[in-house]
Protein backbone atom coordinates (compact mmCIF):
# COMPACT_ATOMS: atom_id res chain seq x y z
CA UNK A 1 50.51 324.08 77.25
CA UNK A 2 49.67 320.66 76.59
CA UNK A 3 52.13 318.74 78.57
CA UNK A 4 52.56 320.75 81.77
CA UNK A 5 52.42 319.16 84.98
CA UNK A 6 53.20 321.13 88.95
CA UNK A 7 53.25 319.64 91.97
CA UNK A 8 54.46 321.41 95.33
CA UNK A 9 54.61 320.01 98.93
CA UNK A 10 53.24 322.99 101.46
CA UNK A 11 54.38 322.34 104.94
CA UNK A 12 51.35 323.52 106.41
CA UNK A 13 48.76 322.43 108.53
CA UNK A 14 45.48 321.76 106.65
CA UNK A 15 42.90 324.21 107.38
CA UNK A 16 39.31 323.52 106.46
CA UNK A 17 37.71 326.25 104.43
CA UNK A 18 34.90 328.48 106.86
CA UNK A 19 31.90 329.09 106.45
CA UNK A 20 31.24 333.02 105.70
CA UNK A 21 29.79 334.44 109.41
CA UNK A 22 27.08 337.10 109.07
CA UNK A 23 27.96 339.93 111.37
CA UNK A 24 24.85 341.07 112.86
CA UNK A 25 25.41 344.43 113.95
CA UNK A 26 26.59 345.50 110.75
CA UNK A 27 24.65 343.62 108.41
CA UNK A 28 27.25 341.99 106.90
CA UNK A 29 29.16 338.95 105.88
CA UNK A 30 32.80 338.41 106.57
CA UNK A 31 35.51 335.30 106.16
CA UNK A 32 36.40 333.99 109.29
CA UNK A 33 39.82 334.69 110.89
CA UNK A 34 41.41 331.23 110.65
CA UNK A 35 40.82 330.81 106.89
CA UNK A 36 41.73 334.27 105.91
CA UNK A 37 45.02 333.62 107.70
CA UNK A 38 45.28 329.46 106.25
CA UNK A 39 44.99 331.02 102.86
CA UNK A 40 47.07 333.77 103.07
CA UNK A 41 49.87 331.43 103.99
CA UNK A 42 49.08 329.03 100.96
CA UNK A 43 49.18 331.89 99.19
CA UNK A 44 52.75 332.77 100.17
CA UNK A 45 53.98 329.51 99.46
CA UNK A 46 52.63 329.33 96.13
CA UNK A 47 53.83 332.44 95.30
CA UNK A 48 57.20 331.63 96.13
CA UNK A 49 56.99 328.12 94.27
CA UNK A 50 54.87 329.00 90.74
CA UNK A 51 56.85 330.70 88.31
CA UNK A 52 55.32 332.64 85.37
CA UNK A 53 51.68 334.08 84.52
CA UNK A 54 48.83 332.05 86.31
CA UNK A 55 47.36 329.30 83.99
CA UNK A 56 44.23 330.45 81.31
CA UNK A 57 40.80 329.13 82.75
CA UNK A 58 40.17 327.87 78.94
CA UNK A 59 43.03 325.34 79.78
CA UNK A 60 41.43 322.38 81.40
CA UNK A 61 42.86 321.32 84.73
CA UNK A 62 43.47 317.88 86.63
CA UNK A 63 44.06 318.49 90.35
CA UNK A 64 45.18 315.87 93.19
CA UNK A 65 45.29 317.02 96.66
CA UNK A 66 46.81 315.01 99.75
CA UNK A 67 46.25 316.65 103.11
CA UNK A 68 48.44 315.11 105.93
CA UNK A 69 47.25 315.55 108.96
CA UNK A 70 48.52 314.90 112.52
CA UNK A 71 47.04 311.63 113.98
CA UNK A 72 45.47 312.42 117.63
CA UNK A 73 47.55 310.53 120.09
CA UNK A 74 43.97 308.72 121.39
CA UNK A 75 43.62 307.02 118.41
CA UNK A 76 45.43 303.79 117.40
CA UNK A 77 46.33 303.20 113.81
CA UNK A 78 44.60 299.78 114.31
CA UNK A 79 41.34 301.26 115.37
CA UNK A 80 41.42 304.25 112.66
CA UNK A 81 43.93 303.71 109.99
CA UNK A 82 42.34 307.09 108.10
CA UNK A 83 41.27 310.21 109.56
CA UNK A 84 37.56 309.73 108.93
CA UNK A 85 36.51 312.37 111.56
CA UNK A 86 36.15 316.16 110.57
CA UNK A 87 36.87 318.87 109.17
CA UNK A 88 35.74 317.14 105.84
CA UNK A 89 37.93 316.38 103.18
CA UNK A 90 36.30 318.51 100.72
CA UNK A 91 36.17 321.90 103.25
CA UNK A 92 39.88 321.43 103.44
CA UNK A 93 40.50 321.40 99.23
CA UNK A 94 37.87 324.37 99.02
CA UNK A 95 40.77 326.63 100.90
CA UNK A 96 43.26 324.83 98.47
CA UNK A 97 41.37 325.81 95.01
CA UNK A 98 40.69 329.42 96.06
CA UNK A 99 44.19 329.56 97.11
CA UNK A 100 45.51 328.98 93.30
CA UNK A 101 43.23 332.32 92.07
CA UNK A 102 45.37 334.35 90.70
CA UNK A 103 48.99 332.82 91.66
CA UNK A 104 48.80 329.77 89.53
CA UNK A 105 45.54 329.98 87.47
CA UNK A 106 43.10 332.40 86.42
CA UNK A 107 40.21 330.83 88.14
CA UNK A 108 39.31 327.32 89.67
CA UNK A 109 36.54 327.19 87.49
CA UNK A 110 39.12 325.96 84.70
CA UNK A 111 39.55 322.27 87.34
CA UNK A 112 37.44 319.82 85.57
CA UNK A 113 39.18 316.87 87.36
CA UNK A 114 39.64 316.05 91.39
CA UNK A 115 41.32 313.62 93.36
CA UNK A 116 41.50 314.68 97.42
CA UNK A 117 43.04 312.06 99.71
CA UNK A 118 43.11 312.90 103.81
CA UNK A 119 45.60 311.02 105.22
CA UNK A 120 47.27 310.86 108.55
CA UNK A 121 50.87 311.50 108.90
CA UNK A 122 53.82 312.42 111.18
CA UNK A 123 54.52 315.90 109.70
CA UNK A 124 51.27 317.95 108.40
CA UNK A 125 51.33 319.06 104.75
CA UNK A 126 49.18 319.43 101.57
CA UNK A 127 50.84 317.98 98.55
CA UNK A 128 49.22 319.49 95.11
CA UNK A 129 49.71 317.95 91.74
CA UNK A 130 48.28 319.96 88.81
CA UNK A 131 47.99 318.74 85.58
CA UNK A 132 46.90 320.45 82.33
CA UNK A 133 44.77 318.11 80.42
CA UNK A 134 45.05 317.59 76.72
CA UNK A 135 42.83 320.42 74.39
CA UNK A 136 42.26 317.86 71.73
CA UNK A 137 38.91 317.96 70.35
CA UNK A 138 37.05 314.73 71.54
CA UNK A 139 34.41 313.02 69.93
């Protein structure tokens, strides 16, 4: 399992990972509507993409996200080459990383590397590369 390396392009808006809502009259917390139904459609995709058992979370993972987002059509790509605005960059690979439970690996605890790039582009999508790093013994 050395050598393996995935990547898949979702053609998907990037959704920013909620914040769990306490509901008051119950006494409860709950996920909120958007990101149940953002990662339910990841979900989809990957399963129709990853092939075989989800990955072991003793194998050590590289992952490199690229969320492409829409440019507003008030901002120039002069003024604001990047999307430096929110949601934040790291809210949106949260949603990614729970995503992969189960479909592609075990848990996300097994990611040891991470590399997230937001980017603005013409067509939204989240590109994910996944890399299994080598279980060499290091010194």
């Amino acid at each position: 399992m050395d050598s393996l390396e995935w990547e898949i392009l979702i053609p998907a808006e990037p959704v920013a990972k909620g914040r769990p809502r306490a509901d008051r009259r119950h006494g409860r917390m709950y996920t909120p509507k958007a990101t149940r139904l953002a990662e339910k459609e990841l979900r989809c995709h990957l399963e129709g993409a990853w092939k075989g058992s989800p990955i072991s979370k003793e194998v050590p993972l590289s992952v490199s996200v690229t969320f492409y987002i829409k440019r507003p059509k008030s901002v120039s790509v002069k003024k604001r080459p990047h999307p430096t605005t929110k949601p934040d960059v790291d809210n949106y690979l949260k949603l990614v990383l729970d995503s992969l439970n189960g479909i592609v690996i075990e848990d996300d605890s097994a990611i040891v590397d991470v590399h997230a790039h937001k980017r603005y582009s013409t067509v939204p999508s989240v590109h994910l590369h996944l890399k299994v790093l080598s279980t060499a013994p290091q010194d």
